[in-house]
C-alpha atoms as a PDB file:
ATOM      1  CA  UNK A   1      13.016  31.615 -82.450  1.00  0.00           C
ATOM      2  CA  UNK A   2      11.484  31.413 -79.156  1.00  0.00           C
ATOM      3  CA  UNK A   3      14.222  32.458 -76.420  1.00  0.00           C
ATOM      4  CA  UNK A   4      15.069  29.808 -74.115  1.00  0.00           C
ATOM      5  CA  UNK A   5      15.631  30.403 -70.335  1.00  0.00           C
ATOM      6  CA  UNK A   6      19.369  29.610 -69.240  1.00  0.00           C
ATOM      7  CA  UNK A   7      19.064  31.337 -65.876  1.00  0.00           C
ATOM      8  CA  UNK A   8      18.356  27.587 -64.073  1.00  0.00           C
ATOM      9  CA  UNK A   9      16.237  29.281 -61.664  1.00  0.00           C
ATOM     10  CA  UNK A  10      18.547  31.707 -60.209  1.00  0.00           C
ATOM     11  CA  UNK A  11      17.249  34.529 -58.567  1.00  0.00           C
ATOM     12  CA  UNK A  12      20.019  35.859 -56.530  1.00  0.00           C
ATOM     13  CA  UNK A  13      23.462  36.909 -56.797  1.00  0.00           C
ATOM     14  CA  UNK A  14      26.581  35.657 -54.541  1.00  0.00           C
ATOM     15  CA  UNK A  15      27.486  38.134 -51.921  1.00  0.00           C
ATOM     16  CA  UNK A  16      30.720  40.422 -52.802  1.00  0.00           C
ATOM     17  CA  UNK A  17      33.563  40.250 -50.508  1.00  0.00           C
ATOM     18  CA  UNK A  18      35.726  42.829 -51.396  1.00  0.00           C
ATOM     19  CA  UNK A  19      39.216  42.756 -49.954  1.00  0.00           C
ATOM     20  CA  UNK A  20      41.401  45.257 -51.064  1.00  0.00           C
ATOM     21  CA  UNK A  21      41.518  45.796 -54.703  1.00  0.00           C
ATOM     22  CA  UNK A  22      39.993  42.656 -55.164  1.00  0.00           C
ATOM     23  CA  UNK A  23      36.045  41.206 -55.265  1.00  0.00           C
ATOM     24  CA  UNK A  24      35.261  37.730 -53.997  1.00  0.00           C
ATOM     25  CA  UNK A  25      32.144  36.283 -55.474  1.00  0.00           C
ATOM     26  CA  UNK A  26      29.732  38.294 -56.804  1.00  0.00           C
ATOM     27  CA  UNK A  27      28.298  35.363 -58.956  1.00  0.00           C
ATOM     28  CA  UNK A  28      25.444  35.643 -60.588  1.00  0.00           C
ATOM     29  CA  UNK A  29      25.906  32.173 -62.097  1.00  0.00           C
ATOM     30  CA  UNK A  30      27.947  29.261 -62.614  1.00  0.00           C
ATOM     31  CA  UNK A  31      31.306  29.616 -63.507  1.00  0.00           C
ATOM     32  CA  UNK A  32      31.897  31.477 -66.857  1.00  0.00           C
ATOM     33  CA  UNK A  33      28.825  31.511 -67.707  1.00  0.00           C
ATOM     34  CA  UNK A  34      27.703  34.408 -69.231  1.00  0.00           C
ATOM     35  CA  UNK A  35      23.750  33.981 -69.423  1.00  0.00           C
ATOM     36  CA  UNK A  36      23.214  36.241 -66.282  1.00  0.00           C
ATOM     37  CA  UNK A  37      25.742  38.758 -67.100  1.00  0.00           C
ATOM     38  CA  UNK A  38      27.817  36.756 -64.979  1.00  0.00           C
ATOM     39  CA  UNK A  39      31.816  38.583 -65.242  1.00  0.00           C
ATOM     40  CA  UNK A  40      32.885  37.289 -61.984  1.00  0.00           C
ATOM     41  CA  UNK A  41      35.912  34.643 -61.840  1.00  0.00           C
ATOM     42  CA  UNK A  42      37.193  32.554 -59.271  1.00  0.00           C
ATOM     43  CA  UNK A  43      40.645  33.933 -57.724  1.00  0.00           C
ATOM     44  CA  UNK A  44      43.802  32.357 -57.213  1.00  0.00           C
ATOM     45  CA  UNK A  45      45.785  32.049 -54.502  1.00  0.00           C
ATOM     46  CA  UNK A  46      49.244  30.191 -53.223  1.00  0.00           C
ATOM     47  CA  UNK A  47      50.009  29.019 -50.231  1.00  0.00           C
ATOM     48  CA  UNK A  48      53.253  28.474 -48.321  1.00  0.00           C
ATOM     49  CA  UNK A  49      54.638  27.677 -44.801  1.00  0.00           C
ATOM     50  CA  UNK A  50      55.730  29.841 -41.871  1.00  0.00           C
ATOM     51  CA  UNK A  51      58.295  27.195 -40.751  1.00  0.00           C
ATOM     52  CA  UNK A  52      59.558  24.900 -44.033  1.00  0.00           C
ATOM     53  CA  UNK A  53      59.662  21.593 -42.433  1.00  0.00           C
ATOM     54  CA  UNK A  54      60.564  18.211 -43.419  1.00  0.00           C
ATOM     55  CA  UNK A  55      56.674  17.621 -43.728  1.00  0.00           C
ATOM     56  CA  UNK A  56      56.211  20.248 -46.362  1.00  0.00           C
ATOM     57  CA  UNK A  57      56.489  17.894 -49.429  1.00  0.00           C
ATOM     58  CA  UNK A  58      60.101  17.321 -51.025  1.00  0.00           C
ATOM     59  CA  UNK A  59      58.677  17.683 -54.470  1.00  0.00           C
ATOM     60  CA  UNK A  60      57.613  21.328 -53.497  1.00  0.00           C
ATOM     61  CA  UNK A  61      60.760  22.457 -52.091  1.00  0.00           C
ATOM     62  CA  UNK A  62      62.723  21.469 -55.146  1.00  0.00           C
ATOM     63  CA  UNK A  63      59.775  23.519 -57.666  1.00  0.00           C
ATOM     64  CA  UNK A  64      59.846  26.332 -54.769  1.00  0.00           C
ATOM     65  CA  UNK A  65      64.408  26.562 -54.662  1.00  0.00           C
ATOM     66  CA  UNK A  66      63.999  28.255 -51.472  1.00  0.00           C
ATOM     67  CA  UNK A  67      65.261  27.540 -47.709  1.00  0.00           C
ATOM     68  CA  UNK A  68      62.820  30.071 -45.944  1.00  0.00           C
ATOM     69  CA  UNK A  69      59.248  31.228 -45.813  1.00  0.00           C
ATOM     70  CA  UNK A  70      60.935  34.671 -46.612  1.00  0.00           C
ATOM     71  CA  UNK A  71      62.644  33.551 -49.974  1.00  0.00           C
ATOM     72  CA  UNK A  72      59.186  31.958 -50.781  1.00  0.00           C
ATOM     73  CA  UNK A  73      57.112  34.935 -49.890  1.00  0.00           C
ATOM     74  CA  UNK A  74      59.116  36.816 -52.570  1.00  0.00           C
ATOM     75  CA  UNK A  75      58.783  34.682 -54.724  1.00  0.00           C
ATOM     76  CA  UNK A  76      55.033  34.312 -53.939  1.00  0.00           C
ATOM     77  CA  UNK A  77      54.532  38.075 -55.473  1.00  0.00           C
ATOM     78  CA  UNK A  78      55.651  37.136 -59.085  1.00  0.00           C
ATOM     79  CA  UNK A  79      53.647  34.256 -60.080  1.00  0.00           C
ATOM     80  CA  UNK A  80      50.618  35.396 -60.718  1.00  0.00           C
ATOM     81  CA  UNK A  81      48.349  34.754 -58.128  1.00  0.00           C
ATOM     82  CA  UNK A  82      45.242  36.846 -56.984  1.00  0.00           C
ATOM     83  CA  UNK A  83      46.207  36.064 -53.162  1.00  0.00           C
ATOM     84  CA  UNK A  84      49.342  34.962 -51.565  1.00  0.00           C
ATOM     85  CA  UNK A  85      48.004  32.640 -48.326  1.00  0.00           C
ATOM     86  CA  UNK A  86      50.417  31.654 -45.190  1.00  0.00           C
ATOM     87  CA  UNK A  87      50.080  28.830 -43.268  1.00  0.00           C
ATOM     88  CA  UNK A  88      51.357  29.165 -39.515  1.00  0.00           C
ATOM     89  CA  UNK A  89      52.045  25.675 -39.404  1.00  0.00           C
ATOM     90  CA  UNK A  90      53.023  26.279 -35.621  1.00  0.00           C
ATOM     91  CA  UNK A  91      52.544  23.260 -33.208  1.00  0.00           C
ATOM     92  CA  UNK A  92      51.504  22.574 -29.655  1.00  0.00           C
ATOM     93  CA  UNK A  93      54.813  22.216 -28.445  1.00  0.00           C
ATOM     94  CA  UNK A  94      56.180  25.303 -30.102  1.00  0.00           C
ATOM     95  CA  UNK A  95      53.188  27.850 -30.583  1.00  0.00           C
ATOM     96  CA  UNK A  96      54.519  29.864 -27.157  1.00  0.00           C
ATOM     97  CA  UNK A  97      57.593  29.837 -27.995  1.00  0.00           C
ATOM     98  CA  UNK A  98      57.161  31.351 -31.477  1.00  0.00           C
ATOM     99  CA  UNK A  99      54.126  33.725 -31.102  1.00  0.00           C
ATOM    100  CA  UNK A 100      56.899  36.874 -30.622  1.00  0.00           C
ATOM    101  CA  UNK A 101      58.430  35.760 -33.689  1.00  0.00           C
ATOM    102  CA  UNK A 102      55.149  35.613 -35.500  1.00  0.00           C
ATOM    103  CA  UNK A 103      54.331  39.065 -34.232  1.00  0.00           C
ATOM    104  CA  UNK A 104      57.894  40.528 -35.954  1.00  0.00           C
ATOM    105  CA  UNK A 105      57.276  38.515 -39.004  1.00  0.00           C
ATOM    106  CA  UNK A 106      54.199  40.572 -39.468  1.00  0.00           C
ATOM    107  CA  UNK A 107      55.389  43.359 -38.453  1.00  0.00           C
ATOM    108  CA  UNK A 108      58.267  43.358 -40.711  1.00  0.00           C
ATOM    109  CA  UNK A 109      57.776  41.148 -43.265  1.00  0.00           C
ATOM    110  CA  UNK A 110      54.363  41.066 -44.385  1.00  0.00           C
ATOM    111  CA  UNK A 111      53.975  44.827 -43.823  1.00  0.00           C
ATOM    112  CA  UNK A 112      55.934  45.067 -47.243  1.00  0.00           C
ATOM    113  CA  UNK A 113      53.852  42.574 -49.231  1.00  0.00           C
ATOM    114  CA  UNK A 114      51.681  44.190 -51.836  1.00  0.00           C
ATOM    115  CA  UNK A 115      49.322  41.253 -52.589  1.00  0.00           C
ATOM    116  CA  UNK A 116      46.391  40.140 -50.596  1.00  0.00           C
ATOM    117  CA  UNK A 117      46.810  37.562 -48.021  1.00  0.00           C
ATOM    118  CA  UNK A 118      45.509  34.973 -45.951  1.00  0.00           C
ATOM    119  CA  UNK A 119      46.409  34.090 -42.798  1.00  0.00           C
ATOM    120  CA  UNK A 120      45.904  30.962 -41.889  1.00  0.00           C
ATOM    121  CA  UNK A 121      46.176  28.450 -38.248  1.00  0.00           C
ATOM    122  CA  UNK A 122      47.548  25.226 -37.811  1.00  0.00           C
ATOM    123  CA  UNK A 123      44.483  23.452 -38.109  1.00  0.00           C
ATOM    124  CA  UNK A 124      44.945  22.462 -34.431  1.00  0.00           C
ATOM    125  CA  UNK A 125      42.557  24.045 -31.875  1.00  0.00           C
ATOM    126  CA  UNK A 126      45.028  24.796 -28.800  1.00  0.00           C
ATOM    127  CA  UNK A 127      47.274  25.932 -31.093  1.00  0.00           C
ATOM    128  CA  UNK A 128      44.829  28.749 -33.209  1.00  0.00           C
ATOM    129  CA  UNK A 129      43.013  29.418 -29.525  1.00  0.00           C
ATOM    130  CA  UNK A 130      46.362  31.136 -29.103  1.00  0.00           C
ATOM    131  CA  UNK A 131      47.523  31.988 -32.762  1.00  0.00           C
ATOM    132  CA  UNK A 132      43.985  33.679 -34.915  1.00  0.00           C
ATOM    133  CA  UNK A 133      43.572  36.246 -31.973  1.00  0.00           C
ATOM    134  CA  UNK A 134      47.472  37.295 -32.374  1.00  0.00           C
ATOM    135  CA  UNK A 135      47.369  37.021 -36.701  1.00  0.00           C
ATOM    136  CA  UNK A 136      43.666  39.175 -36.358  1.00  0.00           C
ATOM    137  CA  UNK A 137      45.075  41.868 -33.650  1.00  0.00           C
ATOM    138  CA  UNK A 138      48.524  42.230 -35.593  1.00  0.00           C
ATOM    139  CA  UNK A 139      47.892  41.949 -38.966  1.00  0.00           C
ATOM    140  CA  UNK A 140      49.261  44.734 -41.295  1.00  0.00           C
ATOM    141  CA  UNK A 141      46.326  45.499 -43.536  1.00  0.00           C
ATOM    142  CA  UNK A 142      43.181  43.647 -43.743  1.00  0.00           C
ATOM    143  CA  UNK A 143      43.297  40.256 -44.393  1.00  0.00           C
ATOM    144  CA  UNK A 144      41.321  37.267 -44.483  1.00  0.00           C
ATOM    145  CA  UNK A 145      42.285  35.240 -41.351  1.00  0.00           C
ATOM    146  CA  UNK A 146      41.515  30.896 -41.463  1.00  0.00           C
ATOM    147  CA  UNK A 147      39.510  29.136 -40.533  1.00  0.00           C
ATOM    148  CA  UNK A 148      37.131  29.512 -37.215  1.00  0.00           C
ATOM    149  CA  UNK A 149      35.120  26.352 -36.802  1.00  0.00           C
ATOM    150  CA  UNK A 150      32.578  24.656 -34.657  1.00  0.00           C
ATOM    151  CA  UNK A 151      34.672  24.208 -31.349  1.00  0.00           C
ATOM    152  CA  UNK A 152      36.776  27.399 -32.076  1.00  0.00           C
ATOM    153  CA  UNK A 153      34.313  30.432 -33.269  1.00  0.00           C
ATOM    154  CA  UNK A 154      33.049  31.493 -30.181  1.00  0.00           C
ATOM    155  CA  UNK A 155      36.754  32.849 -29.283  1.00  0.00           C
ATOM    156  CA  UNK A 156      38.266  33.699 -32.813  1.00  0.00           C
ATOM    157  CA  UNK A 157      35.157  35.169 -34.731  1.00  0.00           C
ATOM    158  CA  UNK A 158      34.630  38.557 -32.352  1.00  0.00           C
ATOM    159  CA  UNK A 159      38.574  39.327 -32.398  1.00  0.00           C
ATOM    160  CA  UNK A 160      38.536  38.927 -36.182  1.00  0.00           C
ATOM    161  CA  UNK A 161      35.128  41.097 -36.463  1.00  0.00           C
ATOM    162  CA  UNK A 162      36.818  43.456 -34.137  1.00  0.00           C
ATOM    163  CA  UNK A 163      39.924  44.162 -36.207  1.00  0.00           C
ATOM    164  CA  UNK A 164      38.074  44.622 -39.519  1.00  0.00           C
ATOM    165  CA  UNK A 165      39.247  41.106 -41.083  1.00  0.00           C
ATOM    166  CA  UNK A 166      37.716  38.197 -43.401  1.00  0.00           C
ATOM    167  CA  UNK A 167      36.890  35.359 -41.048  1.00  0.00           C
ATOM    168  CA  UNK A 168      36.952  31.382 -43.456  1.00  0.00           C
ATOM    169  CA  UNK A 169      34.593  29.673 -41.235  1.00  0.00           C
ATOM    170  CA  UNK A 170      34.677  25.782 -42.086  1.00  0.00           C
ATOM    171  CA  UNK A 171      31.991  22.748 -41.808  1.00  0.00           C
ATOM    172  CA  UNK A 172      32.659  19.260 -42.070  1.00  0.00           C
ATOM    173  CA  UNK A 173      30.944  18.839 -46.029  1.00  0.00           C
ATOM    174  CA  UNK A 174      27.556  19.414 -44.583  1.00  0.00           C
ATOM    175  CA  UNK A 175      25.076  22.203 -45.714  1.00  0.00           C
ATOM    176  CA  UNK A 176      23.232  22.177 -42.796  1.00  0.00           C
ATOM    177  CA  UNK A 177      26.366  22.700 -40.534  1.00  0.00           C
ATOM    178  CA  UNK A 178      27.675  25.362 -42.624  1.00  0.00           C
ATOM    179  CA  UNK A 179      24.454  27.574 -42.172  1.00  0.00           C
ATOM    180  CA  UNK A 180      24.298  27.125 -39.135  1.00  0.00           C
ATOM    181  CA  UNK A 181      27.761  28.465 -38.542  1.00  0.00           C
ATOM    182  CA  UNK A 182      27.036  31.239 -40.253  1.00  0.00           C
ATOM    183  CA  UNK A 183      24.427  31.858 -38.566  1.00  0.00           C
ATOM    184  CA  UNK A 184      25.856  31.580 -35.095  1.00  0.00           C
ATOM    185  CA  UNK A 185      29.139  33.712 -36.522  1.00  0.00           C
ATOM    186  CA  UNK A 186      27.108  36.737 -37.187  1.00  0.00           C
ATOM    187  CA  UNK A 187      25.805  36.309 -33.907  1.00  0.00           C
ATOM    188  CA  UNK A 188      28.826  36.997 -32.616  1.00  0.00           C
ATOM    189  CA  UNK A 189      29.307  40.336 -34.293  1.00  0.00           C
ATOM    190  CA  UNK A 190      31.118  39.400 -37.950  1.00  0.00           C
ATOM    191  CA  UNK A 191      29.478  40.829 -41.059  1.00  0.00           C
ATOM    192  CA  UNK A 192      27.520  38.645 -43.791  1.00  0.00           C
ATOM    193  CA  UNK A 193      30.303  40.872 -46.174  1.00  0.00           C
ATOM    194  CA  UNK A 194      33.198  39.458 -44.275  1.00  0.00           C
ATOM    195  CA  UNK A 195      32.678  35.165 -44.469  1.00  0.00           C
ATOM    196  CA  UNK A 196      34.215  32.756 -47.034  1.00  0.00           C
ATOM    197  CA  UNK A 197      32.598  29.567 -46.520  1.00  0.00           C
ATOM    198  CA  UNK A 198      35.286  26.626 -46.217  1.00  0.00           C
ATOM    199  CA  UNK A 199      32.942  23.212 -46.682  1.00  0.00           C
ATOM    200  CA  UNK A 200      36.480  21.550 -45.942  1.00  0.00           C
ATOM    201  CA  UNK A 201      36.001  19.368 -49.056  1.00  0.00           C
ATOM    202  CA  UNK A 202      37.785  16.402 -48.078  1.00  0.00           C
ATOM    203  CA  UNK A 203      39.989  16.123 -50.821  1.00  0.00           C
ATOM    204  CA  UNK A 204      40.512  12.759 -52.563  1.00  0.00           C
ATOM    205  CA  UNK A 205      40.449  10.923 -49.070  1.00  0.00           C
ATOM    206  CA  UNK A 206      36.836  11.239 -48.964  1.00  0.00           C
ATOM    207  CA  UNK A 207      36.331  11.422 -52.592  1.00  0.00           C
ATOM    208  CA  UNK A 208      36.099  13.586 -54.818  1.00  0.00           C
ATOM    209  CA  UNK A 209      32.731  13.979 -55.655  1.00  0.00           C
ATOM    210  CA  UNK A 210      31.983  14.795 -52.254  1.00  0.00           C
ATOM    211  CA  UNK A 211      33.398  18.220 -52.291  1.00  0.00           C
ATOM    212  CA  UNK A 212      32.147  18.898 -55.546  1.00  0.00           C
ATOM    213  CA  UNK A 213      28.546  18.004 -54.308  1.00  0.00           C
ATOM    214  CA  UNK A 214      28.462  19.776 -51.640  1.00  0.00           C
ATOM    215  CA  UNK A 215      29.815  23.091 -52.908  1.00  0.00           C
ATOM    216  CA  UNK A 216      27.162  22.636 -55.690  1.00  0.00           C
ATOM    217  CA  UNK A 217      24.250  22.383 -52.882  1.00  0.00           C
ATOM    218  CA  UNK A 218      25.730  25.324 -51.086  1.00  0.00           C
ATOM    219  CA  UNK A 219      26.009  27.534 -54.269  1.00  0.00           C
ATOM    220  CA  UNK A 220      22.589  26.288 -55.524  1.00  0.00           C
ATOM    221  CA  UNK A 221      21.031  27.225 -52.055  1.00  0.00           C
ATOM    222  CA  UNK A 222      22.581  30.600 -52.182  1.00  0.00           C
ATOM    223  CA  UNK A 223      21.360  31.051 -55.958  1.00  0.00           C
ATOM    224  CA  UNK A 224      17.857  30.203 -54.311  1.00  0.00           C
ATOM    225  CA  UNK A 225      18.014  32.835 -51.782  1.00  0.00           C
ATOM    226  CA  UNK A 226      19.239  31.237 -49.015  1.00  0.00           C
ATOM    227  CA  UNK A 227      20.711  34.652 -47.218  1.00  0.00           C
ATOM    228  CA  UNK A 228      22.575  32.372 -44.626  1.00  0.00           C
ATOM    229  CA  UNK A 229      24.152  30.026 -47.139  1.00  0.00           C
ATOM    230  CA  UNK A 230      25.089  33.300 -49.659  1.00  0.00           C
ATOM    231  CA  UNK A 231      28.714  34.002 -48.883  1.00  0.00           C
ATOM    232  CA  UNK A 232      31.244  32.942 -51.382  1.00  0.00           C
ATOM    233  CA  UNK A 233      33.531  29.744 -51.191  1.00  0.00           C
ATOM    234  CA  UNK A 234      37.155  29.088 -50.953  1.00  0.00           C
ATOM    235  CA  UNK A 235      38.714  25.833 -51.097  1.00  0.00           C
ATOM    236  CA  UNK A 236      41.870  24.908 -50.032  1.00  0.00           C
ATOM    237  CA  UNK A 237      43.037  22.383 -52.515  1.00  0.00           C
ATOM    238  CA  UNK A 238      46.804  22.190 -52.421  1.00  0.00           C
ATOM    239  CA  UNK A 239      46.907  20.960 -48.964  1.00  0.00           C
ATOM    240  CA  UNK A 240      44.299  18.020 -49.489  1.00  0.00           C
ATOM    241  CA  UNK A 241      45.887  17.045 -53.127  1.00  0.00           C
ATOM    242  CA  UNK A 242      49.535  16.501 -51.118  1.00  0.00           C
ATOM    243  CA  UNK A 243      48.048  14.588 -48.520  1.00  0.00           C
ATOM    244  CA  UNK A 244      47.270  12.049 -51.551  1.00  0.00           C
ATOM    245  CA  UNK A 245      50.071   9.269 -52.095  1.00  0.00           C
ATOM    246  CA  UNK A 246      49.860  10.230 -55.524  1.00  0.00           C
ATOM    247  CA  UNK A 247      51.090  13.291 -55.329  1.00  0.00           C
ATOM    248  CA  UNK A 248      53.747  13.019 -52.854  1.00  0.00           C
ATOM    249  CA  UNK A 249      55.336   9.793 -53.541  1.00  0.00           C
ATOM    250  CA  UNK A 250      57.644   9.020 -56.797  1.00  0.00           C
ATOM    251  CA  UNK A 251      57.685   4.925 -56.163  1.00  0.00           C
ATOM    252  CA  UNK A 252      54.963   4.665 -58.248  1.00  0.00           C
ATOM    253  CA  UNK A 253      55.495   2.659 -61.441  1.00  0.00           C
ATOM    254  CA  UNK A 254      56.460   4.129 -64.864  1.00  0.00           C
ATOM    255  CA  UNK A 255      53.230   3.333 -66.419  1.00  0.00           C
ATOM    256  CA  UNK A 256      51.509   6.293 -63.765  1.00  0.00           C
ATOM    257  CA  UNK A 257      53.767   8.930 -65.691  1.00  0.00           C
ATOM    258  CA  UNK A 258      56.242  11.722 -64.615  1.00  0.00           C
ATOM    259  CA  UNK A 259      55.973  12.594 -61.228  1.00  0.00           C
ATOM    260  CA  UNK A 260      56.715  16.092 -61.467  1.00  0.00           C
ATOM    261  CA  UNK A 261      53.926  16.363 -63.968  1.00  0.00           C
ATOM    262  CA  UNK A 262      51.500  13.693 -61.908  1.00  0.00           C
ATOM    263  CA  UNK A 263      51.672  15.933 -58.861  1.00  0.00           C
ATOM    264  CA  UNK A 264      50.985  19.268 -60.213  1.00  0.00           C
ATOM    265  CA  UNK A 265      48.315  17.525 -62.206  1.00  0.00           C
ATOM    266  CA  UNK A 266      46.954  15.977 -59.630  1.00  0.00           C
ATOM    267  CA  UNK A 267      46.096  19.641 -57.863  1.00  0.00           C
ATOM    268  CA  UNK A 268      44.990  20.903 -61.023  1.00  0.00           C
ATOM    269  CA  UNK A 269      42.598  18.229 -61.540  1.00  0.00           C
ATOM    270  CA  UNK A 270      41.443  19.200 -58.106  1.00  0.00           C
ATOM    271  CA  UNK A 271      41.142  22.733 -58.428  1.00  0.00           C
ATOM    272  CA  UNK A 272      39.765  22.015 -61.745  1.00  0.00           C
ATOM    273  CA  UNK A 273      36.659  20.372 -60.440  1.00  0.00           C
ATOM    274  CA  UNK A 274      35.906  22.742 -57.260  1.00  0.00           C
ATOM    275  CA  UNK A 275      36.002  25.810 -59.646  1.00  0.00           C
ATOM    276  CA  UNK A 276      33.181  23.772 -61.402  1.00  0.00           C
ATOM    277  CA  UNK A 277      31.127  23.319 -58.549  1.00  0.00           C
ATOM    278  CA  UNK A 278      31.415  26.813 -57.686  1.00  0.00           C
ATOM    279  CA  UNK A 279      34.603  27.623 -55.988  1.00  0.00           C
ATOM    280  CA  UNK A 280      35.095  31.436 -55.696  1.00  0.00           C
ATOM    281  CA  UNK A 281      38.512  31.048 -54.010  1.00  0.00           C
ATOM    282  CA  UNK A 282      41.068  28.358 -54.886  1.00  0.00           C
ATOM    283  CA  UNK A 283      44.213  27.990 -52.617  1.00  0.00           C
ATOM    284  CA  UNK A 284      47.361  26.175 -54.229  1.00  0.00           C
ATOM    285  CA  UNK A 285      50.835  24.775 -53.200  1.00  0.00           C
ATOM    286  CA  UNK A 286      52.291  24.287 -56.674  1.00  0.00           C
ATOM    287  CA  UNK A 287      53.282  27.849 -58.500  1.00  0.00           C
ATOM    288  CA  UNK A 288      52.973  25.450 -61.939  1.00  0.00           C
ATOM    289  CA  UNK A 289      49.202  24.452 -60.970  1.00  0.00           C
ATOM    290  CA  UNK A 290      48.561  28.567 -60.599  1.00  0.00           C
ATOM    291  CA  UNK A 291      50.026  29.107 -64.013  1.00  0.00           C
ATOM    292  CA  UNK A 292      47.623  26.370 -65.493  1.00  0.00           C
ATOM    293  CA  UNK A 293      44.623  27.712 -63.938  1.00  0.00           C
ATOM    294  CA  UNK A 294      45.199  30.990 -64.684  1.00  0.00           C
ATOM    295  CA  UNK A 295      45.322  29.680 -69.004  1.00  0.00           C
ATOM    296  CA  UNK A 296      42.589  28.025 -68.177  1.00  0.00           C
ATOM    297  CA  UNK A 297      40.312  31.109 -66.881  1.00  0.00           C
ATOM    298  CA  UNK A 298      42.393  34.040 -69.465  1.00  0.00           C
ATOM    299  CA  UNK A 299      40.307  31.488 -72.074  1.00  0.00           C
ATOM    300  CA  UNK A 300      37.076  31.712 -73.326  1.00  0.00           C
ATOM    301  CA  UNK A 301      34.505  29.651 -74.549  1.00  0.00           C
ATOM    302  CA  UNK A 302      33.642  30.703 -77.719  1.00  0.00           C
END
C-alpha cells in the first residue's frame, strides 16, 4: 500500500519555551497527533485572584472554600495543574497603595511555591505601567509575566527581558497584529525563546469560532515557517467563559441543566476547542474543568 502523506504540509516545528521543568510548545503538529512524531501536549494551568472580591464569581468561591488568595494558592499546588497563574486584579484607585504588599506577597509567599507560575496585570494599562515592572523585578524564580500589548510593550517588554522572564504579548484576534508585535518585542531586547502569543480570543462574546480561527491561522503560519508567528500560544479561557451569563448566573431555567455542572462545562467546552486549534497553554478558573482536561489528554486515541 502506497504510504499516504499526513504531515499537511508542515515543515517546521513550534518553538520550545522551556520554563523550569517544564516545555511549552515544541509542536510538530496538531494536537495529539502523532504523524510527525509529535509528543508534545498542551499544559494546564489555574488561575486565581490576588484580592478575592465580590467580582470573582460566587459559584467559584463556593468550588474554591477559601477566604484568601493564600488558602487558594495552597490549594492551587494539589490539583493537578502544569502552572498555577495569579491575577493581580489591582485597580487604579488602589494599585499605589498595594504595590508594597505585592512586593511581600512575593517575597514571602510565592517564594515557597513549587509549581510554575504566571504573573499576570489587571488588564488595565495605568495600572500594569506600574504593576509588570514591580512582578518582573521581584519575582522569585522565573516566571512568565502577562500580558504586554500594543500601548504597553514599549515599557514592560525590556524590564521583563532584563530579569530573565516569559513575556505573553497579546493582539486583538488578528494575525497580522500579532507578528507584528513580535516583531517590535524582540526589538526591544526579549528573546524569540521567551514569548507566548496571547491572540486574546474573545471568548464567547465575540464568538467562538473566532478564537479558534485565528489560533488555527497563527499555528498554520508558524507550521509554514513563519519565524515571527512561531512562538507557542496560551489562552486564557477561564476568565472569558465567566464573563458569559451562562456561566455565572443560576436564573436560568431548569431545562439549561445544573448550574454547577453548566459552568464548569461551559469552560471545558472552551478550553476544549482552543486546545483544538492549537492552544499550547490553557489557563482555567474552575479546579473541576482542570481535572476534566487533564482525562481528556492522559487518553489516547487508539
Amino acid at each position: 500500500m502506497k504510504n499516504i502523506d499526513l504531515s499537511f504540509g508542515i515543515k517546521e516545528k513550534i518553538r520550545e519555551v522551556k520554563l523550569e521543568n517544564l516545555s511549552i510548545g515544541g509542536n510538530s503538529a496538531r494536537s495529539f497527533m502523532k504523524e510527525n512524531n509529535n509528543s508534545a501536549k498542551p499544559l494546564l494551568a489555574i488561575e486565581i485572584p490576588y484580592i478575592l472580591d465580590n467580582t470573582y464569581p460566587e459559584i467559584l468561591k463556593k468550588e474554591w472554600g477559601c477566604d484568601s488568595c493564600e488558602q487558594m494558592l495552597e490549594k492551587a499546588q494539589n490539583i493537578g495543574a502544569d502552572i498555577i497563574s495569579i491575577k493581580f486584579n489591582l485597580s487604579e484607585d488602589n494599585v499605589d497603595d498595594k504595590l508594597e504588599g505585592v512586593k511581600e506577597f512575593l517575597k514571602t509567599v510565592l517564594s515557597k511555591v513549587k509549581t510554575p507560575l504566571i504573573l499576570r496585570g489587571a488588564n488595565n494599562d495605568p495600572v500594569d505601567f506600574k504593576l509588570l515592572p514591580l512582578l518582573a523585578e521581584n519575582a522569585p524564580k522565573q516566571c512568565i509575566i502577562s500580558f504586554a500589548q500594543e500601548t504597553t510593550y514599549e515599557q514592560i517588554v525590556p524590564v521583563v527581558a532584563k530579569h530573565g522572564h516569559i513575556i505573553v504579548l497579546r493582539s486583538p484576534i488578528d494575525i497580522n497584529l500579532a507578528k507584528e508585535l513580535n516583531i517590535l518585542s524582540i526589538d526591544k531586547g526579549i528573546e524569540p525563546e521567551k514569548i507566548l502569543i496571547d491572540p486574546d480570543m474573545g471568548g464567547l462574546g465575540y464568538g467562538l469560532d473566532y478564537g479558534y480561527s485565528i489560533i488555527e491561522k497563527v499555528k498554520q503560519a508558524a507550521f509554514d515557517g513563519d519565524t515571527m508567528l512561531n512562538m507557542p500560544v496560551i489562552a486564557f479561557i477561564g476568565e472569558e467563559s465567566y464573563r458569559a451569563k451562562e456561566a455565572k448566573s443560576d436564573t436560568f431555567s431548569s431545562q439549561w441543566g445544573d448550574y454547577e455542572k453548566r459552568a464548569a462545562m461551559w469552560e471545558i467546552a472552551g478550553a476544549s476547542a482552543m486546545v483544538s486549534a492549537g492552544a499550547d497553554v490553557v489557563v482555567l478558573w474552575n479546579p473541576k474543568s482542570i481535572k476534566a482536561m487533564k482525562s481528556v489528554f492522559e487518553s489516547e486515541v487508539k
